[in-house]
Protein backbone atom coordinates (compact mmCIF):
# COMPACT_ATOMS: atom_id res chain seq x y z
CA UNK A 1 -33.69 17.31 -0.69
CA UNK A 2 -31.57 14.63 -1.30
CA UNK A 3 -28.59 14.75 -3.90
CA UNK A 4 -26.80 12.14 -4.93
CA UNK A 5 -23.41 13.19 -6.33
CA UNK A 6 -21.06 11.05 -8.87
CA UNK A 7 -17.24 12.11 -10.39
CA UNK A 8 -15.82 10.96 -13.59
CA UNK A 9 -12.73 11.46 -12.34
CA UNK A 10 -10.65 11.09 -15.62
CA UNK A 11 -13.33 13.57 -17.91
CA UNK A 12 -11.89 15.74 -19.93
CA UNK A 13 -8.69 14.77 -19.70
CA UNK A 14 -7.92 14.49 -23.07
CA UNK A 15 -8.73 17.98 -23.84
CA UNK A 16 -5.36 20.21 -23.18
CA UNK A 17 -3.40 17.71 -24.87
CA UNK A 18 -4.80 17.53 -28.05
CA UNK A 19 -6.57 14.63 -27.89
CA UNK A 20 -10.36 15.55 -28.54
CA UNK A 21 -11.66 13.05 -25.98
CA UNK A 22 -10.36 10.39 -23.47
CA UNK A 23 -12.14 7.29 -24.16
CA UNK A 24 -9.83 4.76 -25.00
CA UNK A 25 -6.76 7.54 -24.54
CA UNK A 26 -6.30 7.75 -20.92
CA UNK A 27 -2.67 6.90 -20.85
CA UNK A 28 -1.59 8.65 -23.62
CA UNK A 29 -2.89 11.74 -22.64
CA UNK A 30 -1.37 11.28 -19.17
CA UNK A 31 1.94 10.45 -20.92
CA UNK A 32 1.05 13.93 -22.73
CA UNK A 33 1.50 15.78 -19.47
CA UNK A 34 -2.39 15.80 -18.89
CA UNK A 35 -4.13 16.74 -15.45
CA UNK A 36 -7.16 16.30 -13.71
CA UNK A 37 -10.02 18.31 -14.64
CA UNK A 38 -13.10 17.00 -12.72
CA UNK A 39 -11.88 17.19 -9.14
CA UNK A 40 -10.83 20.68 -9.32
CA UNK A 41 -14.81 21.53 -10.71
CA UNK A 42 -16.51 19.17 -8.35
CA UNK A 43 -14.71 20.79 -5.47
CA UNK A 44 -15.97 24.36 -6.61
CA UNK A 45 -19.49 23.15 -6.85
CA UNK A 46 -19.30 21.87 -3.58
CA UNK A 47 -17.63 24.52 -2.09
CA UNK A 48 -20.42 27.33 -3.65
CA UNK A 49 -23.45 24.95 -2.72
CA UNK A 50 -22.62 25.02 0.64
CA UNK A 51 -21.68 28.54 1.07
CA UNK A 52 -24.67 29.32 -0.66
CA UNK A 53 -27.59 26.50 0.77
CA UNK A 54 -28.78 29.52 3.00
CA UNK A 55 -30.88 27.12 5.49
CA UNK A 56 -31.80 24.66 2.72
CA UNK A 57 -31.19 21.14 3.84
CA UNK A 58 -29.73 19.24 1.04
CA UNK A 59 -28.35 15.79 2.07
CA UNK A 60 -25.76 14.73 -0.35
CA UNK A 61 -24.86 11.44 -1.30
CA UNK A 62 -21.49 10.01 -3.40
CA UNK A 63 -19.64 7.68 -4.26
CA UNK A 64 -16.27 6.55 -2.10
CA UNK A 65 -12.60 7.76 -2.96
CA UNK A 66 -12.58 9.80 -6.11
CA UNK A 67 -15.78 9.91 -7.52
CA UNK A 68 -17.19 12.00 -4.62
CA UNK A 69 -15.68 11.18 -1.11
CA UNK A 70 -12.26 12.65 -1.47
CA UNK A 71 -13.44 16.14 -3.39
CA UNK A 72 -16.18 16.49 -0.43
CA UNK A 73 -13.50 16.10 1.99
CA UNK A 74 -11.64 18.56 0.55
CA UNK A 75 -14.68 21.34 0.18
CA UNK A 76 -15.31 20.36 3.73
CA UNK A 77 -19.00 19.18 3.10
CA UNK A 78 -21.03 16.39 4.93
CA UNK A 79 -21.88 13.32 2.73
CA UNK A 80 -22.81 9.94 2.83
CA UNK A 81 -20.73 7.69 0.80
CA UNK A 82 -22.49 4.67 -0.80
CA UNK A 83 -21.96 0.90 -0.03
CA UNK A 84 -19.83 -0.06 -3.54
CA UNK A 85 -16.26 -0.36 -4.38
CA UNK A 86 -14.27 1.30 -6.79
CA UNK A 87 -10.66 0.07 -8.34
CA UNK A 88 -8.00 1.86 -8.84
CA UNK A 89 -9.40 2.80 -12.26
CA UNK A 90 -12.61 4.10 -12.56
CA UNK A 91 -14.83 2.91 -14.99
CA UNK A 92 -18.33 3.50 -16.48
CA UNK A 93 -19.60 0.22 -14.75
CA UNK A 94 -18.32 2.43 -11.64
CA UNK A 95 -20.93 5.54 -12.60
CA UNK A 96 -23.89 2.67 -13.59
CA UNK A 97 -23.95 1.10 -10.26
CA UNK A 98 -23.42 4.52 -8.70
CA UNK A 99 -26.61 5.20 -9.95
CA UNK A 100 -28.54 2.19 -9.28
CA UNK A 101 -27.57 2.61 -5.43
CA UNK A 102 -29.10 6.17 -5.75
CA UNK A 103 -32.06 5.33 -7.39
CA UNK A 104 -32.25 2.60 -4.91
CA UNK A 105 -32.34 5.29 -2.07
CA UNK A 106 -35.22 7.21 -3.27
CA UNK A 107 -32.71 10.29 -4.01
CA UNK A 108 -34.52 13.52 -5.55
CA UNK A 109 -31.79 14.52 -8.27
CA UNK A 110 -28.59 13.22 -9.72
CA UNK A 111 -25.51 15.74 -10.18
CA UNK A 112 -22.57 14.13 -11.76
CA UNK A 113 -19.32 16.03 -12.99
CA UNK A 114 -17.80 14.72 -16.45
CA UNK A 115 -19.17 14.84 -20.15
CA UNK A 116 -20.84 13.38 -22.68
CA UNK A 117 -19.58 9.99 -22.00
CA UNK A 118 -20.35 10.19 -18.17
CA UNK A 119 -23.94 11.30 -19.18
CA UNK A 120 -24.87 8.15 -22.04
CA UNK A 121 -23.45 6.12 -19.00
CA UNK A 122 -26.22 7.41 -16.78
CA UNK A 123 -29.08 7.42 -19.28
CA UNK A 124 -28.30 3.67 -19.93
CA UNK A 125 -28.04 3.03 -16.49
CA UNK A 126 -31.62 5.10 -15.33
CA UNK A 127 -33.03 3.26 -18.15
CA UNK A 128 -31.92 -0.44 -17.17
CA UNK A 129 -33.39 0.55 -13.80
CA UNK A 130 -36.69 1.54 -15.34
CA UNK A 131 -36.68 4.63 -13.17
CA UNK A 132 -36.94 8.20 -13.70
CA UNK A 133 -34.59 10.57 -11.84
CA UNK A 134 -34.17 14.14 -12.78
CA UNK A 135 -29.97 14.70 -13.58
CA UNK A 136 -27.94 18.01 -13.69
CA UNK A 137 -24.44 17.59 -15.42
CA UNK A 138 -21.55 20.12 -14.06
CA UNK A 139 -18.93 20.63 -17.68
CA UNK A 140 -15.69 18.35 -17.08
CA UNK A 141 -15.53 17.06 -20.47
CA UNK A 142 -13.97 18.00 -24.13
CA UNK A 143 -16.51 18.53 -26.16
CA UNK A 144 -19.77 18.36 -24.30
CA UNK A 145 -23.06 18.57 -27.00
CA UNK A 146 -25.51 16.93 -24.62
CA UNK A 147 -28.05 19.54 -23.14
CA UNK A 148 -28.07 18.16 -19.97
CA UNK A 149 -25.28 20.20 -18.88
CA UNK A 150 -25.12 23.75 -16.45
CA UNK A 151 -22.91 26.11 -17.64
CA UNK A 152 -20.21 26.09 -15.54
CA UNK A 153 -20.41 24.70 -12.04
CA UNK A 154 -21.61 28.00 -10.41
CA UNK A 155 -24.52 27.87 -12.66
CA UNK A 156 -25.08 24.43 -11.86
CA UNK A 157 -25.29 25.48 -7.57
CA UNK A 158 -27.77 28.13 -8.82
CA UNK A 159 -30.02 25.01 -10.54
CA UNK A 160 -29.61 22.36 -7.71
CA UNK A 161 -30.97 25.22 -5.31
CA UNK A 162 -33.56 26.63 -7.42
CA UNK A 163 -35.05 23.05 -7.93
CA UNK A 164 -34.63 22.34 -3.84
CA UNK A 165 -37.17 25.32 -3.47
CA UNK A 166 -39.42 23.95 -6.54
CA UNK A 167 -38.64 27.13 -8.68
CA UNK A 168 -37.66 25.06 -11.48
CA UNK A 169 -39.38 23.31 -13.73
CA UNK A 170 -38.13 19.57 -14.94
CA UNK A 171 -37.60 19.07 -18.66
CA UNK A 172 -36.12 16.62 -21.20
CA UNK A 173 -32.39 17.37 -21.98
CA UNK A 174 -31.16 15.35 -25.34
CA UNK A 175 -27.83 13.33 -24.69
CA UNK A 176 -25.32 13.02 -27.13
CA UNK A 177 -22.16 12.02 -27.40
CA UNK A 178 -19.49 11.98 -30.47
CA UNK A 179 -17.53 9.06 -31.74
CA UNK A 180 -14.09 10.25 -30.58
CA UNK A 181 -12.00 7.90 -32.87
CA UNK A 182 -13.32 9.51 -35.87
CA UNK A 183 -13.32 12.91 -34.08
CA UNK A 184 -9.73 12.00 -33.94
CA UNK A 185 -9.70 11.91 -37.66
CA UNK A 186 -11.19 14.82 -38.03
CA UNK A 187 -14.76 13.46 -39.22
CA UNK A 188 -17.75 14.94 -37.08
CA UNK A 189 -19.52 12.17 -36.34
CA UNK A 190 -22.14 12.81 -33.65
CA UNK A 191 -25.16 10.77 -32.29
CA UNK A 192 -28.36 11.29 -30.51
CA UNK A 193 -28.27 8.66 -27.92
CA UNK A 194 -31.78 9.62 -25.63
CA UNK A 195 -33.71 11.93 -23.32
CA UNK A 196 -32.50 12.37 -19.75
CA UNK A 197 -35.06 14.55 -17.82
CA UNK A 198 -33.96 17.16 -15.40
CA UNK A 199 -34.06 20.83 -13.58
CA UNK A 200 -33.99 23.52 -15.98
CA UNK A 201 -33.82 27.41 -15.32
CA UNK A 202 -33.44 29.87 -18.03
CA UNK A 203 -29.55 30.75 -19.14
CA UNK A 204 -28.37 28.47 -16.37
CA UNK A 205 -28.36 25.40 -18.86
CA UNK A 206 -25.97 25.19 -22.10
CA UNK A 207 -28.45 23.36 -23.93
CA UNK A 208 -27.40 20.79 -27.10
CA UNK A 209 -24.98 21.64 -29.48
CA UNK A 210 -26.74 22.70 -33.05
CA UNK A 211 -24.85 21.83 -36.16
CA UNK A 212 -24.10 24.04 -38.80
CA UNK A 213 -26.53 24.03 -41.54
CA UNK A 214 -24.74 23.19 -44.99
CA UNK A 215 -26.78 25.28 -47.46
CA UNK A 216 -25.27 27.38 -50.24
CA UNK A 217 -26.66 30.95 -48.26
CA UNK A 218 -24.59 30.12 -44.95
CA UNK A 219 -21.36 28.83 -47.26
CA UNK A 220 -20.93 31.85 -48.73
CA UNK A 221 -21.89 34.00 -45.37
CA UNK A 222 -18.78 31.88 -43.93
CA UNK A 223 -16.21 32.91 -47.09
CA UNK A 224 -17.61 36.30 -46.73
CA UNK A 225 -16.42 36.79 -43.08
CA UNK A 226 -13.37 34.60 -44.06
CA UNK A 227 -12.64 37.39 -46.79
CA UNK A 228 -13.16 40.58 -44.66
CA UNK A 229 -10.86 38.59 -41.46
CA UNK A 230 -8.28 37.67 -43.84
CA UNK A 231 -7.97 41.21 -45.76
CA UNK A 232 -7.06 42.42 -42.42
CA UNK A 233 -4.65 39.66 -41.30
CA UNK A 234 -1.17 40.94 -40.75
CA UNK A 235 1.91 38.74 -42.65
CA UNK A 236 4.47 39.01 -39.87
CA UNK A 237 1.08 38.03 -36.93
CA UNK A 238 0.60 34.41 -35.42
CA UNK A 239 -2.74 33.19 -35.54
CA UNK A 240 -3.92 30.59 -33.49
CA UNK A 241 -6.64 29.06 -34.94
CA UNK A 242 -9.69 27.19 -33.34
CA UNK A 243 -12.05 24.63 -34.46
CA UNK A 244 -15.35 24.64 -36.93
CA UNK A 245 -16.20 25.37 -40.18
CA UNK A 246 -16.46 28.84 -40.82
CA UNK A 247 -12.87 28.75 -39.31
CA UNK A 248 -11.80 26.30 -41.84
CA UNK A 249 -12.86 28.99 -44.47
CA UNK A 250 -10.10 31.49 -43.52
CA UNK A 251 -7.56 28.69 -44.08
CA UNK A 252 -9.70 27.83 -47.44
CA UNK A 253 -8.99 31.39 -48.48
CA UNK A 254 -5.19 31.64 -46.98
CA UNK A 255 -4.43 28.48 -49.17
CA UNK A 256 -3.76 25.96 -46.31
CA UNK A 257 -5.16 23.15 -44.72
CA UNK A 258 -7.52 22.97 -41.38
CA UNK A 259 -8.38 20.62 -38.72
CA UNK A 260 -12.07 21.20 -38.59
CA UNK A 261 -12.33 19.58 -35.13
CA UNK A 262 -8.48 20.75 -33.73
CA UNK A 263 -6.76 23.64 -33.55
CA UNK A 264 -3.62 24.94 -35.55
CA UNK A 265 -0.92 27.85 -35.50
CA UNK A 266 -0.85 30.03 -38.82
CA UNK A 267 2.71 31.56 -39.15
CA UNK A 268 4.89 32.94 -41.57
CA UNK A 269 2.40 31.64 -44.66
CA UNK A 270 2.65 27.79 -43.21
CA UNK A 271 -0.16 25.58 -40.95
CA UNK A 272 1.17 23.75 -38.35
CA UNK A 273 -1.74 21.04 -37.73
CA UNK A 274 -3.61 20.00 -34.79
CA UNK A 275 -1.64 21.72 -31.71
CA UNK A 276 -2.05 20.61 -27.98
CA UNK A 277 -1.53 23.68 -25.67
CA UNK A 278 2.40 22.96 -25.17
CA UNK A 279 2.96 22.80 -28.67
CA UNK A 280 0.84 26.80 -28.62
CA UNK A 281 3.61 27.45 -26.08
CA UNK A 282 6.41 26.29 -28.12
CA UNK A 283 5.39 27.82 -31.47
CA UNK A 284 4.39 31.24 -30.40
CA UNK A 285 7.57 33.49 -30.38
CA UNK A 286 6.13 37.07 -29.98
CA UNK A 287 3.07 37.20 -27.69
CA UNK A 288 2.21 40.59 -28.89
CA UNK A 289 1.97 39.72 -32.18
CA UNK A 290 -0.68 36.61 -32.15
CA UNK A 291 -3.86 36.08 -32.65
CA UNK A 292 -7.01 33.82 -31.72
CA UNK A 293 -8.98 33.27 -34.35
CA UNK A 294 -12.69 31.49 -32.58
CA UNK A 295 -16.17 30.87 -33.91
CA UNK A 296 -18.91 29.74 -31.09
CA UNK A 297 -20.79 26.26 -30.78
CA UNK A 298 -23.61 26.57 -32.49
CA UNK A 299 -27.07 27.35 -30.22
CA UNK A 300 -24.96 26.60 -26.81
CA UNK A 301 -23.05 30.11 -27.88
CA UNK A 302 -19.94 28.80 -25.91
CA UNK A 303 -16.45 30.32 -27.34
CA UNK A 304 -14.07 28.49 -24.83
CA UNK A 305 -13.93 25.60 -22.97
CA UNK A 306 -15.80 23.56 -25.02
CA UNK A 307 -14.00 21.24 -27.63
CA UNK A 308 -10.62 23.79 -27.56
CA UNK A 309 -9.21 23.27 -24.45
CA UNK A 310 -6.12 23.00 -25.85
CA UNK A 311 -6.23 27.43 -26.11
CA UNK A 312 -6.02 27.15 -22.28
CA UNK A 313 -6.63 30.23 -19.66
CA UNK A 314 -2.69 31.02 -19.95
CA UNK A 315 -2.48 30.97 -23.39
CA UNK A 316 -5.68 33.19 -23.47
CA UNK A 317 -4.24 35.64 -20.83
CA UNK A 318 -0.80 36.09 -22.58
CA UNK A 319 -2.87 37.13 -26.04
CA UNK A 320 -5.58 39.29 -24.52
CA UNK A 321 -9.01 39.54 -25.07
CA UNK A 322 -8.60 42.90 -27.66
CA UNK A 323 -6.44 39.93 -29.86
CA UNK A 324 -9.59 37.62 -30.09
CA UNK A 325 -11.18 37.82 -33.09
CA UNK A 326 -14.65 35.95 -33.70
CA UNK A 327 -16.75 34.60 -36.54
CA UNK A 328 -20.32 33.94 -36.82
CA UNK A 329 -22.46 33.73 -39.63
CA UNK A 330 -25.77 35.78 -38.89
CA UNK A 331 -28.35 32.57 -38.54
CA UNK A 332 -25.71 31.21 -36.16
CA UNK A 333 -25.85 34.37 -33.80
CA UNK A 334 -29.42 34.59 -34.19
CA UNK A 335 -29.87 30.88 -32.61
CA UNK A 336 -28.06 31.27 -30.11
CA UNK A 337 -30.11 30.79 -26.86
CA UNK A 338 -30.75 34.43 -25.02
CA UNK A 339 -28.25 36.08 -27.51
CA UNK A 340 -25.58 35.95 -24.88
CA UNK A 341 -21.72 34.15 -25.57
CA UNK A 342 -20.49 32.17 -22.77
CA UNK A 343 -17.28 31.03 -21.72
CA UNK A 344 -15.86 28.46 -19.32
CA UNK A 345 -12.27 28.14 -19.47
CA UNK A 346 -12.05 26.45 -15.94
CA UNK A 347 -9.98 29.54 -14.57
CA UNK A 348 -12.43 31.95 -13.12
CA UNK A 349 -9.73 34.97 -13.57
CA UNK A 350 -9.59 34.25 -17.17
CA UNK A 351 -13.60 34.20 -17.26
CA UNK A 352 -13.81 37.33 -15.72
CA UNK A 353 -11.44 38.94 -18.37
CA UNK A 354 -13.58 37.96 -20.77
CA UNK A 355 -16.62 39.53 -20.03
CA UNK A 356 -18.23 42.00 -21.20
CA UNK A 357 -18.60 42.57 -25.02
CA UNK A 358 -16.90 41.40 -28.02
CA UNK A 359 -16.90 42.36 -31.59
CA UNK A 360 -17.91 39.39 -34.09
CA UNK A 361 -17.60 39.41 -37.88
CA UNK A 362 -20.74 38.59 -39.03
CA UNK A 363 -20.14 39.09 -42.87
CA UNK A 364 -17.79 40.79 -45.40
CA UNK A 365 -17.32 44.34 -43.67
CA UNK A 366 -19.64 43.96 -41.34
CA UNK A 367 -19.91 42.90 -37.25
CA UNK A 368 -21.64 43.62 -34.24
CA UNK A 369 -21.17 43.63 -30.32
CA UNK A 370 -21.95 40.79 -28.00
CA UNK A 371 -22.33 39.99 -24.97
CA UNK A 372 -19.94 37.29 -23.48
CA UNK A 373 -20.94 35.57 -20.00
């Protein structure tokens, strides 16, 4: 089989530091203190398909420097790099003639690492070539609603070599992507930009985000959990609050004001608004004493690493998983694909500390046990 392999080497870059996103934000986030997210991912995924290819011959093809050459040099894997140039700055014109080129040489899937952004770029680009090529996205990005995405990049090894062998089946994947400026101001605004088709296999693939319904029965299912979680809050605790709406109800009820798309610090009766992770550091005094305060995406039943970056794997691992407290209303958990939480935090340690089961308020008084993967 023959994969061709692109990098968005600046995806999700924006997510740490607060910033939701990192179109049009590049340099402020990097002024922020942000880091690369993509190479560290696309060298995992490299790494695990080739330790785990078993005698399949998969001939990979990328793009030069870093959008593909310098992360396969570093997992040690053979490629072939493609005849284009890149500048100094990557852009999406970068990713569009990436795949052009691939498409060009007859390649049998495309895997690319970044997010929403990096996957529009692609559809546009497949559909000015008037060709149809199955794509698998590995998660690099902030937010990431588009369905066209694995899991985490060990799922996505699991895909590529399921769909080498013909085990699975090709399917349509919507792709989405959110206008970050007025994510910025805290206004979901979220668009359905086309169908990319590719390899699916069954709780390998997050799937597209589904938005809360606004109906009177799941409003007052949200104020009903936000009662019963805020009757047991503690006045001296630190809450770290993450983003969504049934979130925004515990502030609702506490009598303060919530980023529905960010994450804030409750402490000491006050809000302090849309924290990056080094403000979390900064603001949390007593470890022991502090709380995060989650509610999963809705049908991709992802809890971390997905549009709250900024509660990173340290921040998670000096709280603990027993000081996680999670809210779902009941049609939420019941759509969520195979009844399973996920999490991908980008630190496998932190992943593995997760797992397992968690409790989840599910109304006033009331909660169950899932399962987090």
């Amino acid at each position: 089989m023959m994969m061709g392999f692109i990098v968005n080497p600046i995806a999700g870059m924006g997510g740490r530091v607060g910033l939701k996103g990192t179109d049009g934000v590049l340099e402020e986030a990097v002024a922020r203190g942000a880091k690369p997210v993509s190479p560290k991912r696309a060298v995992e995924f490299l790494r695990e398909l080739k330790e785990s290819a078993h005698g399949n011959i998969i001939k990979i093809i990328t793009c030069p420097g870093v959008m593909g050459e310098v992360e396969a040099k570093e997992a040690e894997v053979a490629v072939e790099i493609l005849p284009m140039k890149i500048g100094v700055k990557t852009t999406a014109e970068d990713t569009k003639r990436a795949v052009e080129l691939l498409a060009d040489a007859k390649t049998d899937l495309i895997v690319f690492v970044g997010g929403d952004g990096t996957a529009k770029d692609i559809l546009n680009a497949i559909k000015e070539k008037g060709v149809e090529l199955p794509v698998l996205g590995i998660p690099s990005g902030v937010k990431m609603y588009s369905g066209v995405f694995a899991v985490n990049p060990s799922d996505a090894v699991e895909v590529v070599l399921a769909y080498a062998r013909g085990e699975a089946e090709i399917t349509e994947f919507e792709v989405m992507d959110a206008d970050e400026t007025a994510i910025r101001s805290d206004t979901f605004a979220v668009r359905l930009y086309g169908f990319l088709k590719g390899p699916f296999l069954p709780m390998k693939i997050q799937g597209s985000k589904q938005v809360s319904p606004e109906t009177v029965d799941e409003k007052e299912n949200q104020m009903a959990i936000a009662k019963s979680i805020v009757e047991e809050m503690q006045p001296s605790a630190t809450y770290i609050l993450g983003p969504g709406t049934t979130v925004k109800c515990i502030a609702e009820l506490l009598g303060v004001p919530k980023t529905v798309l960010g994450v804030d610090i409750y402490k000491n009766g006050k809000i302090i608004l849309d924290v990056d992770e080094k403000k979390i550091l900064e603001n949390v005094e007593d470890w022991q004493n502090t709380w995060i305060i989650l509610s999963p995406i809705g049908r991709q039943g992802i809890l971390l690493g997905r549009g709250n970056q900024q509660i990173s794997p340290e921040i998670i691992k000096r709280v603990g998983k027993n000081k996680i407290i999670v809210a779902a209303t009941k049609s939420k958990l019941r759509d969520i694909e195979g009844g399973i939480l996920r999490v991908d935090t980008g630190d496998a340690e932190t992943d593995k500390m997760l797992r397992g089961y968690i409790k989840v308020v599910t109304d006033y008084r009331e909660w169950c046990l899932m399962p987090v993967q």
